[in-house]
N, C-alpha and C. Protein backbone atom coordinates (compact mmCIF):
# COMPACT_ATOMS: atom_id res chain seq x y z
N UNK A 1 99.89 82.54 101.75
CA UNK A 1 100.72 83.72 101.59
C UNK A 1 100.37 84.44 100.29
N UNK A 2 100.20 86.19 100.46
CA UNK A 2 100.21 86.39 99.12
C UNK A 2 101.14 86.18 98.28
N UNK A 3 100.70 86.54 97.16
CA UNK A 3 101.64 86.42 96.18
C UNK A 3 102.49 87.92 95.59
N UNK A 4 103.58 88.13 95.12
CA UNK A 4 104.00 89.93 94.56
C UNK A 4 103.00 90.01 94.10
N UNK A 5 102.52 89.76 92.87
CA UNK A 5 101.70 90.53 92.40
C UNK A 5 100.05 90.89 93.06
N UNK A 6 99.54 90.24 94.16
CA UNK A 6 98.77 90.59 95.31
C UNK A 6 99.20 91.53 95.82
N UNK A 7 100.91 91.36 96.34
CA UNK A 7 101.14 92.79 97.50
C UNK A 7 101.29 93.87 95.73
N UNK A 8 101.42 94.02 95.09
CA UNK A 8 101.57 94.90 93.86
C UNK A 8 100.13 95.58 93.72
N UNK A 9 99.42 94.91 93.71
CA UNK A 9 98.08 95.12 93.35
C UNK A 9 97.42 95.77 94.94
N UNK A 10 97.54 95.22 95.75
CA UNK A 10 97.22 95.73 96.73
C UNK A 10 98.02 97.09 97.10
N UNK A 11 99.30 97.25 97.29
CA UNK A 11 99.90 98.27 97.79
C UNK A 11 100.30 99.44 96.79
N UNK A 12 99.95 98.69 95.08
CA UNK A 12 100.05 100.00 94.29
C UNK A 12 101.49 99.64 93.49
N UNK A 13 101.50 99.82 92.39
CA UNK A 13 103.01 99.54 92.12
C UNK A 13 104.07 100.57 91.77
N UNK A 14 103.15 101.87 91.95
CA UNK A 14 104.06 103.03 92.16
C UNK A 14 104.16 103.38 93.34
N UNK A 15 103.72 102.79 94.14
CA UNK A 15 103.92 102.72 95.73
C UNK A 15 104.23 101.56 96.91
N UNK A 16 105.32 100.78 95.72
CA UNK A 16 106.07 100.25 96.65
C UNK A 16 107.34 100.11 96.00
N UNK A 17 108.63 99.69 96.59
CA UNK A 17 109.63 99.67 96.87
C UNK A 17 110.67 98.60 96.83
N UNK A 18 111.58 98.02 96.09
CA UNK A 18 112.32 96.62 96.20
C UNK A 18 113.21 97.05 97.11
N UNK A 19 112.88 96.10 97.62
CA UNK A 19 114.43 96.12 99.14
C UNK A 19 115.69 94.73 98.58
N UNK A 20 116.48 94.76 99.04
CA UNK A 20 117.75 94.12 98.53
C UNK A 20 117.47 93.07 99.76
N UNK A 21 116.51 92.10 99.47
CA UNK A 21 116.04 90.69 99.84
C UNK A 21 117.45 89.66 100.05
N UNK A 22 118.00 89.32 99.18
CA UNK A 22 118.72 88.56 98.79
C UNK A 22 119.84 89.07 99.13
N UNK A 23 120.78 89.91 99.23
CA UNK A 23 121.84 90.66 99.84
C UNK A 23 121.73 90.43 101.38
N UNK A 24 120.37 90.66 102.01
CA UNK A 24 120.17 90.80 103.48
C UNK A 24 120.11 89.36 103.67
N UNK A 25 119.96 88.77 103.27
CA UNK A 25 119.36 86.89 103.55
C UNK A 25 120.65 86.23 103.53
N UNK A 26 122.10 87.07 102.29
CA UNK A 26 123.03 86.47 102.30
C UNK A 26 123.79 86.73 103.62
N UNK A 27 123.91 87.99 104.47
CA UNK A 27 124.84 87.98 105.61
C UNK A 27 124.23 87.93 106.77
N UNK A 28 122.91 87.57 106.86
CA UNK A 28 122.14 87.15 108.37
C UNK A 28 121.94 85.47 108.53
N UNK A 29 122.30 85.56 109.58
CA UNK A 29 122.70 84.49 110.24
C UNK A 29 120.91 83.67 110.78
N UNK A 30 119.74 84.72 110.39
CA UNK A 30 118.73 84.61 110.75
C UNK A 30 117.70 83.18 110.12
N UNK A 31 116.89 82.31 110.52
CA UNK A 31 116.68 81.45 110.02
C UNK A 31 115.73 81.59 109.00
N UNK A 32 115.36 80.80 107.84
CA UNK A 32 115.18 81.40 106.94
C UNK A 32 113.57 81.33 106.77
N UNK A 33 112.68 81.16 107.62
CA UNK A 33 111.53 82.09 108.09
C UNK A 33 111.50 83.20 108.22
N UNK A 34 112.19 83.81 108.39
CA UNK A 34 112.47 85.42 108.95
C UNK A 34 112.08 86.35 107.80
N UNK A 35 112.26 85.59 106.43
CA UNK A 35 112.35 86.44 105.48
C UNK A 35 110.81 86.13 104.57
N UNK A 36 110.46 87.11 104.19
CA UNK A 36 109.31 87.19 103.53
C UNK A 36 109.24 86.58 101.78
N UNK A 37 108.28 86.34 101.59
CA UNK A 37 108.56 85.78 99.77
C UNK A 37 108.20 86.91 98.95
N UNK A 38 108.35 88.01 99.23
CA UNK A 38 108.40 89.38 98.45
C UNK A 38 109.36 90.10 98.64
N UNK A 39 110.13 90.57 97.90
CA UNK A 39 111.27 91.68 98.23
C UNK A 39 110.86 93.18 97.79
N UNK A 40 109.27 93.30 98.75
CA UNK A 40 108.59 94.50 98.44
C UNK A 40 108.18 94.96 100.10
N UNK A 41 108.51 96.79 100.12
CA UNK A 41 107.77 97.20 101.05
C UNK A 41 106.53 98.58 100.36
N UNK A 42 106.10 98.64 100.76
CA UNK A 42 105.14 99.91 100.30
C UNK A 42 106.39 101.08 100.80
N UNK A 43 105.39 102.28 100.34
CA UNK A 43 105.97 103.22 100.15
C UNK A 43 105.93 104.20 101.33
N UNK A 44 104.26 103.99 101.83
CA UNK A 44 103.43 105.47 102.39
C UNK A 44 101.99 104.49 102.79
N UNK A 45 101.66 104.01 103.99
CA UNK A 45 100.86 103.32 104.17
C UNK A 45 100.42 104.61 105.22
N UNK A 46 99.51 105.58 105.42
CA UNK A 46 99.49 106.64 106.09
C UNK A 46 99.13 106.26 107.75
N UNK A 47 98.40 105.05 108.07
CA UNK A 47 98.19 104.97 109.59
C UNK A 47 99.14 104.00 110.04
N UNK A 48 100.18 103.20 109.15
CA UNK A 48 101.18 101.91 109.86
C UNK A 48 102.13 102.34 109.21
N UNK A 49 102.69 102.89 108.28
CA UNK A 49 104.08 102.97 108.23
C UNK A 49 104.28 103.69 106.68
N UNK A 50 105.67 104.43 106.66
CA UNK A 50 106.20 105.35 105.54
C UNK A 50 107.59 104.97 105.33
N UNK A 51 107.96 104.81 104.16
CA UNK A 51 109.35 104.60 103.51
C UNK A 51 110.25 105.78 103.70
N UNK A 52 109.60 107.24 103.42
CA UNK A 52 109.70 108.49 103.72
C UNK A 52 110.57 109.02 104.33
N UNK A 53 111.82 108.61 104.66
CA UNK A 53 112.49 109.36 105.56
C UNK A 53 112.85 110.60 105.76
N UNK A 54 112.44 111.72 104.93
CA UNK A 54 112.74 113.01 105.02
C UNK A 54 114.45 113.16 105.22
N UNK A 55 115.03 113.09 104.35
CA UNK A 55 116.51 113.14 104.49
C UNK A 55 116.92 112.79 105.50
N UNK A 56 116.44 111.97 106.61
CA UNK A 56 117.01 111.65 107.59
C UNK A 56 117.96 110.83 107.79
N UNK A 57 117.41 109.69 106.53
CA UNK A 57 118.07 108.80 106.17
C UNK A 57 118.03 108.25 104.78
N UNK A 58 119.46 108.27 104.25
CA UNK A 58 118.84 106.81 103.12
C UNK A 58 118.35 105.56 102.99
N UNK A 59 117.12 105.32 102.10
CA UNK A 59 116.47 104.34 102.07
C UNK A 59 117.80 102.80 102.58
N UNK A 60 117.58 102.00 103.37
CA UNK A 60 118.35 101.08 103.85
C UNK A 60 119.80 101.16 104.21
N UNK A 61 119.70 102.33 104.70
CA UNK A 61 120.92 102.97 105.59
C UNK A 61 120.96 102.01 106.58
N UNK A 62 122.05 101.94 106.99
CA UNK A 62 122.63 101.29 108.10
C UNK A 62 122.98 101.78 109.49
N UNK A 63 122.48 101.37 110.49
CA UNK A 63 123.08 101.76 111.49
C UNK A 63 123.72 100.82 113.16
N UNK A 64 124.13 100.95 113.45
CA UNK A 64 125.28 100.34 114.64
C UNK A 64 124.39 100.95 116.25
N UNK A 65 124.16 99.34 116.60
CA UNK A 65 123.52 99.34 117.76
C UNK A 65 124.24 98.57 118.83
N UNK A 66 124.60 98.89 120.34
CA UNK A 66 125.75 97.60 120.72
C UNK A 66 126.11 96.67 119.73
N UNK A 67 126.77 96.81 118.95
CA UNK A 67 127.37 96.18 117.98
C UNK A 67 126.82 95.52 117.39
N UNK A 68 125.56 95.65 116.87
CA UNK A 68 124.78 94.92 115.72
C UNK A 68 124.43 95.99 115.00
N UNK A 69 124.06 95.22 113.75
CA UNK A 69 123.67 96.17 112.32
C UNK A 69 122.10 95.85 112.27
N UNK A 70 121.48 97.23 112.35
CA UNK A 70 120.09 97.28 111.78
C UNK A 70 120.20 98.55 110.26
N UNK A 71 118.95 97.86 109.87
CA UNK A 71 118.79 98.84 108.53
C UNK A 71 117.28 99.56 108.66
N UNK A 72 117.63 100.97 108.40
CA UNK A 72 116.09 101.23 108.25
C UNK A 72 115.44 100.61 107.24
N UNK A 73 114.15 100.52 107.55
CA UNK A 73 113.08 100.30 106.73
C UNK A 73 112.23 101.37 106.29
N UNK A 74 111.95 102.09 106.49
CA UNK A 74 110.84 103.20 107.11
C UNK A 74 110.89 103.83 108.50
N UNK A 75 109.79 104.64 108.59
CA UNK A 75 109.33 105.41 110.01
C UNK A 75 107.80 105.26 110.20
N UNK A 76 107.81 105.67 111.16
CA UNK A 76 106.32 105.78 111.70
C UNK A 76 105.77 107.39 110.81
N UNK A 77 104.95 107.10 110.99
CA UNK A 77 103.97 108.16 109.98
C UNK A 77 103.43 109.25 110.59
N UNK A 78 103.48 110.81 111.03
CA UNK A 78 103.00 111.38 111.52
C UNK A 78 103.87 111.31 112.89
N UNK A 79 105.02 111.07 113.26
CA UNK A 79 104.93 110.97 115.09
C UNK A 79 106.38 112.51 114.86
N UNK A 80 105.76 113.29 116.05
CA UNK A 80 106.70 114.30 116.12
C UNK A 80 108.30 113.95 116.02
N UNK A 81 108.81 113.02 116.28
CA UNK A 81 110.05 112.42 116.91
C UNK A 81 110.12 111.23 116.12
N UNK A 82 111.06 111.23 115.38
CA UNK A 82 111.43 109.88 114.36
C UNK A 82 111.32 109.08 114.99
N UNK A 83 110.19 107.85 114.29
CA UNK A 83 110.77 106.21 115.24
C UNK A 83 110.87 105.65 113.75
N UNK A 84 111.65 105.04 113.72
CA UNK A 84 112.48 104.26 112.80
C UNK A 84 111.92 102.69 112.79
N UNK A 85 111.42 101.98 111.46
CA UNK A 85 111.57 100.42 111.84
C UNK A 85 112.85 100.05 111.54
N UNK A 86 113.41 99.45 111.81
CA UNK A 86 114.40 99.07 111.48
C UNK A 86 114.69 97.08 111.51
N UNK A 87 115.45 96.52 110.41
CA UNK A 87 115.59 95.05 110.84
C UNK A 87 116.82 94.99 111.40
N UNK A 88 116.96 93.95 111.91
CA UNK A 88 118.38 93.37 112.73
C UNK A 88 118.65 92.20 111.70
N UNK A 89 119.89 92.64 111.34
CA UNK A 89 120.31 91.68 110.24
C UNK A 89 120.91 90.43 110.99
N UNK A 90 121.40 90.25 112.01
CA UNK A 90 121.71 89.24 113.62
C UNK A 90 120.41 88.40 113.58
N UNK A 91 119.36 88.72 113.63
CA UNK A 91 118.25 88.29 114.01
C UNK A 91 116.87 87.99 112.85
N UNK A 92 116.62 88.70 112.41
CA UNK A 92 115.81 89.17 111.01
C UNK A 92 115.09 89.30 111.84
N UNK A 93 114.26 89.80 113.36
CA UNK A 93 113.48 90.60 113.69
C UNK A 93 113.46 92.28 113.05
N UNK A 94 112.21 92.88 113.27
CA UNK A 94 112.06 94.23 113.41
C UNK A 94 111.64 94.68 114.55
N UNK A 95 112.64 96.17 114.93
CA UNK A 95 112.35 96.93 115.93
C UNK A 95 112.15 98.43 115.49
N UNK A 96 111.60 98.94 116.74
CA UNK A 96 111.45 100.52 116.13
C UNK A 96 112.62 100.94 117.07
N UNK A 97 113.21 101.95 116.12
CA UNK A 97 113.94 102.95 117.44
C UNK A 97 114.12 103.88 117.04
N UNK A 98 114.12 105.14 118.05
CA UNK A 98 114.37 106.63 118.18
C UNK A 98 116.05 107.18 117.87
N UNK A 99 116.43 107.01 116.64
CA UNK A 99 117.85 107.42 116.53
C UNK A 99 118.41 108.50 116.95
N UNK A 100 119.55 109.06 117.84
CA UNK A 100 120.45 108.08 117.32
C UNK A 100 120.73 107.40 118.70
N UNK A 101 120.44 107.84 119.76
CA UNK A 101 121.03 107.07 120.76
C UNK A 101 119.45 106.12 121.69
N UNK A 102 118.68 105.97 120.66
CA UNK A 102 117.35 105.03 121.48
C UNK A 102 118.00 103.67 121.44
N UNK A 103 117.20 103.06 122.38
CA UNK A 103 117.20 100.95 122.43
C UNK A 103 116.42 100.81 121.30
N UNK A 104 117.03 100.06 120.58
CA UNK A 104 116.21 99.11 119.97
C UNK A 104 115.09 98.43 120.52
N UNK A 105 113.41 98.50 120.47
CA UNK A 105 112.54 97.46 120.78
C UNK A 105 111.68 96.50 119.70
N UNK A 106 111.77 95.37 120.36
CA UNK A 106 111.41 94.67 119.07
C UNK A 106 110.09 94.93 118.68
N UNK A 107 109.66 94.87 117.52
CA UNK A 107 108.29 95.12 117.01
C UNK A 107 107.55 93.96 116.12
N UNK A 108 108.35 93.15 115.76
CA UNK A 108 107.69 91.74 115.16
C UNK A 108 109.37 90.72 115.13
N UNK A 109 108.70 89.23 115.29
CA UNK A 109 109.50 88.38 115.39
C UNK A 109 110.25 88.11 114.03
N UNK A 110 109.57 88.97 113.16
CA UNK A 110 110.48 88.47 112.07
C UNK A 110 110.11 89.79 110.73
N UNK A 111 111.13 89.62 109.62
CA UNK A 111 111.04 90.69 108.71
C UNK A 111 109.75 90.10 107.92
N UNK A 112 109.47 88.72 107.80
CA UNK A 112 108.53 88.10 107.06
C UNK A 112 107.41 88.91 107.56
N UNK A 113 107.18 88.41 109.43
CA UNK A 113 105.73 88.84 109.90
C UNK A 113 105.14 90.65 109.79
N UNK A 114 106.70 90.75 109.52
CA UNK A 114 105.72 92.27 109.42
C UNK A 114 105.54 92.81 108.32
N UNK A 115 105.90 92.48 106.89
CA UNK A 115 105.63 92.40 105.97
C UNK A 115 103.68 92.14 105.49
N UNK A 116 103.96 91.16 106.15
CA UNK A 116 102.62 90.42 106.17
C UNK A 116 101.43 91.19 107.44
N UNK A 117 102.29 92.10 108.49
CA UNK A 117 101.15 92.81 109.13
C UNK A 117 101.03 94.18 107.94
N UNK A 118 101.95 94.55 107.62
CA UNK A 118 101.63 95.59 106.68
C UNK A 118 100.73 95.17 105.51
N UNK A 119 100.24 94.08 104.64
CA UNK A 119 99.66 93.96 103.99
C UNK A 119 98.29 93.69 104.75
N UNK A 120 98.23 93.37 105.85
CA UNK A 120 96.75 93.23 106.39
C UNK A 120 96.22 94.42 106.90
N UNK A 121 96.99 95.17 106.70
CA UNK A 121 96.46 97.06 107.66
C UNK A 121 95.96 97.24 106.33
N UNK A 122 97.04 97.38 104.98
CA UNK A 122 96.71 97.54 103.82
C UNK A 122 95.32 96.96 103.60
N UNK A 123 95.27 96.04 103.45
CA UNK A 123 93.84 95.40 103.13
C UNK A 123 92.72 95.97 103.56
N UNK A 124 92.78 95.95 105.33
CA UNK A 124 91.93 96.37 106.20
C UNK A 124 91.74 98.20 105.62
N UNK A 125 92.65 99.04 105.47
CA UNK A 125 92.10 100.14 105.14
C UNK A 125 91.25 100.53 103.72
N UNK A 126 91.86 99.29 102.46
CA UNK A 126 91.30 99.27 101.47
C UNK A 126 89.65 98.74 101.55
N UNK A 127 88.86 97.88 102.30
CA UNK A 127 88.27 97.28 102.64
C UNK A 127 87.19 97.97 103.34
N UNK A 128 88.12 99.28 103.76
CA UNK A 128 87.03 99.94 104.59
C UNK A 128 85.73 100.39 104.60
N UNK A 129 84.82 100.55 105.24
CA UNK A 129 83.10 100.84 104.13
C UNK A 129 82.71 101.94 105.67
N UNK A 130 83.47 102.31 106.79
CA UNK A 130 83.23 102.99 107.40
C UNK A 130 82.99 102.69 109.16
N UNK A 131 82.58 103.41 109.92
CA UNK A 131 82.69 103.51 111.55
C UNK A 131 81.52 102.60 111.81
N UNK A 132 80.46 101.78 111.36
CA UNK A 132 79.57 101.19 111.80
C UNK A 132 79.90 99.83 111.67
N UNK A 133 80.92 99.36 110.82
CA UNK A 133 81.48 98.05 110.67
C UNK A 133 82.95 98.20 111.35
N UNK A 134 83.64 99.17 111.40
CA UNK A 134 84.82 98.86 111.79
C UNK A 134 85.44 98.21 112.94
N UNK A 135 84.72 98.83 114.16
CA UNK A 135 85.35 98.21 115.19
C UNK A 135 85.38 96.76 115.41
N UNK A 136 84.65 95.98 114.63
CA UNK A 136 84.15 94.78 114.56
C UNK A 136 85.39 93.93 113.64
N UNK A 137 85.81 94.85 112.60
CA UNK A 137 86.48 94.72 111.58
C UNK A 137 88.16 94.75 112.45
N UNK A 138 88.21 95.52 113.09
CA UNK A 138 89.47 95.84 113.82
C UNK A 138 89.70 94.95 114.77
N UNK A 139 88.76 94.09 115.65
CA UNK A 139 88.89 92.93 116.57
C UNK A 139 89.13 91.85 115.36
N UNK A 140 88.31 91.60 114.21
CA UNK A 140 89.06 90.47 113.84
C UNK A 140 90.50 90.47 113.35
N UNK A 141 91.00 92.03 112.88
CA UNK A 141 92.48 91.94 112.24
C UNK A 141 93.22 91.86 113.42
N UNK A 142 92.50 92.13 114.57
CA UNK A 142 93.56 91.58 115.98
C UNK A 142 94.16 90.26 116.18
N UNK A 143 92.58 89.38 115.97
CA UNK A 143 92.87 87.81 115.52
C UNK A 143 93.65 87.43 115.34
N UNK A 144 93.60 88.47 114.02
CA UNK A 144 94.64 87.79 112.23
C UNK A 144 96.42 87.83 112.74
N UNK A 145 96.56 88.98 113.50
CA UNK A 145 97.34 89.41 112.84
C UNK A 145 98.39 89.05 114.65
N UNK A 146 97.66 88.44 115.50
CA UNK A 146 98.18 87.92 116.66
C UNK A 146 98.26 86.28 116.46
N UNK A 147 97.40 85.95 115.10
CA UNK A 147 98.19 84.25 114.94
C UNK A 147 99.51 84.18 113.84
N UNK A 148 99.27 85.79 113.45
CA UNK A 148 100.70 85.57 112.72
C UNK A 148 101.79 86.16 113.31
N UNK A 149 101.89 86.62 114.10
CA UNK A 149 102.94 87.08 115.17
C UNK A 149 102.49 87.48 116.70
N UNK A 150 101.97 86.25 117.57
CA UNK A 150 101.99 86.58 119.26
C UNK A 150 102.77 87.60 120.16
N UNK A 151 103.81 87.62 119.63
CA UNK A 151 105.15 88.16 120.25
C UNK A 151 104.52 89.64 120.00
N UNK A 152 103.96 90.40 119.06
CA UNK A 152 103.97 91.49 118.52
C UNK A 152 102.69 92.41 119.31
N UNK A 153 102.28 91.60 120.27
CA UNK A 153 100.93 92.09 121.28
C UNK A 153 101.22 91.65 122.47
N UNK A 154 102.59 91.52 123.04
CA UNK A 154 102.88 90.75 124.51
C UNK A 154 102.39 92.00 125.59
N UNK A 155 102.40 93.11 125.22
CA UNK A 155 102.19 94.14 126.27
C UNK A 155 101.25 95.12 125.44
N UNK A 156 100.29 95.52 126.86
CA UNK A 156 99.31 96.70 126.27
C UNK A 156 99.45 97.83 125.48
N UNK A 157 101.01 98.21 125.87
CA UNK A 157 101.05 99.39 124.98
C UNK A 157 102.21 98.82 123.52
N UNK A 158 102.05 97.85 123.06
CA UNK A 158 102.72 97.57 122.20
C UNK A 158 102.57 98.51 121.03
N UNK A 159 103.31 99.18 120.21
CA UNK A 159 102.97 99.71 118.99
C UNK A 159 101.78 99.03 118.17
N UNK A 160 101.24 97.57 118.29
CA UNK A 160 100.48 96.80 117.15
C UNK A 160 99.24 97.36 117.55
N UNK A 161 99.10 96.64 119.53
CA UNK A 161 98.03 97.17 119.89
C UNK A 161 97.42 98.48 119.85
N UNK A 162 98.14 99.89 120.27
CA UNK A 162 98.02 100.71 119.89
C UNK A 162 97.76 101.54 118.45
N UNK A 163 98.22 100.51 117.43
CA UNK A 163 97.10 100.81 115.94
C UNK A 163 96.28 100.01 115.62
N UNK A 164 95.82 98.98 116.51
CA UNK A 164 94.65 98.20 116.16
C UNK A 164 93.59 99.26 117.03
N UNK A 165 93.95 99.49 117.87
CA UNK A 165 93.09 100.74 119.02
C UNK A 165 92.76 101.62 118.46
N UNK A 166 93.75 102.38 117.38
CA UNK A 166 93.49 103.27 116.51
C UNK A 166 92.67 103.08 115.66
N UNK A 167 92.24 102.20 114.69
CA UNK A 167 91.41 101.63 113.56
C UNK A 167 89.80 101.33 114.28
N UNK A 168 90.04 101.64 115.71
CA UNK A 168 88.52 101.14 116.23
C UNK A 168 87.86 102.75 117.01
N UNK A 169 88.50 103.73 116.29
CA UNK A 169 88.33 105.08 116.72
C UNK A 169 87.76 105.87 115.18
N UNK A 170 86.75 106.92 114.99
CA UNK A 170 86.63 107.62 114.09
C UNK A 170 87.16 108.42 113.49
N UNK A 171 88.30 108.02 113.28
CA UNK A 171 89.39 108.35 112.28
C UNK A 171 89.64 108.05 110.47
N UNK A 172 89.63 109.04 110.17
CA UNK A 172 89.46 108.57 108.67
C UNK A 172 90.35 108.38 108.03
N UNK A 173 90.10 106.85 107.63
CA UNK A 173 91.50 106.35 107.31
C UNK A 173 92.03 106.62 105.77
N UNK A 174 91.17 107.06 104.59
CA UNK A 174 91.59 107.49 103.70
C UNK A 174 91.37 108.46 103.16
C-alpha cells in the first residue's frame, strides 16, 4: 500500500484534499477494510475523476437515498450530466449517481479500493511516454486494478472498463 506521502507526491499536495476519514469510519457500520490508510482524495484527476463540483454541491455533502446516507466525493470529469461518486456510509462501497432522483450503482467494493484505483490511473497517466506503449500499458492496469477490486469490471460497460478502453485510444492524457 502506498504510503500519504506517495499519494502526496504523486497526486500533488496542492491537489489533493482531506476528507473527514475518521468521522465517516466512526458512524459506518462498514467493515474496516472498506477504508483506505489515507484520508486523501485528489482534487482534479482530468480522465477518472474531479473534486469540482461546480456549486452543485458541497465538498461531502450529504445525500438520502431509500433511506441511506451517501456523501459526495467528486464527479466525473467532463460528462454533460452530473454523475456523482458518492460513498455509502451503510456499506463503505462507492457508487456513481445522477442526482437527484438516479439509483445509486455501485462502482467499487469499497472506499479503500477506489482510492487505490485512483492512484493507479494517477500513476498510469504520470508514467505516460505516449500511444506506442500505451495500449500495452492499459491491459496491464486492467490486471492491476481487477486484482484489487473484481467486482468493479463485472459487466462490459462498467464505468472502470470503459476508462481503461479510454487510456487504450489516442487521447492525450496530459
Amino acid at each position: 500500500m502506498p504510503t500519504r506521502e506517495e499519494y502526496l507526491e504523486l497526486w500533488g499536495e496542492d491537489n489533493t484534499v482531506a476528507v473527514p476519514l475518521a468521522e465517516w469510519k466512526s458512524e459506518s457500520p462498514a467493515p474496516p477494510e472498506s477504508w483506505p490508510e489515507v484520508d486523501l482524495l485528489p482534487i482534479d484527476m482530468s480522465v477518472a475523476f474531479t473534486a469540482y463540483l461546480d456549486g452543485e454541491y458541497d465538498p461531502f455533502h450529504r445525500i438520502e437515498h431509500d433511506s441511506r446516507t451517501y456523501v459526495v466525493l467528486g464527479k466525473v470529469p467532463q460528462e454533460p450530466k452530473s454523475t456523482f461518486f458518492v460513498l455509502s456510509l451503510a456499506t463503505g462501497a462507492v457508487h456513481l449517481v445522477n442526482p437527484p432522483d438516479g439509483t445509486p450503482a455501485k462502482l467499487n467494493s469499497s472506499f479503500a479500493t477506489f482510492v487505490r484505483f485512483l492512484h493507479r490511473f494517477a500513476e498510469f497517466v504520470t508514467t505516460d511516454d505516449g500511444l506506442a506503449t500505451r495500449p500495452a500499458r492499459a491491459e496491464e492496469l486492467e490486471r492491476d486494478l481487477k486484482a484489487i477490486d473484481p467486482a468493479a469490471f463485472d459487466h462490459d460497460d462498467s464505468p472502470w472498463n470503459t476508462a481503461v478502453s479510454f487510456l487504450k485510444t489516442d487521447f492525450q492524457l496530459r
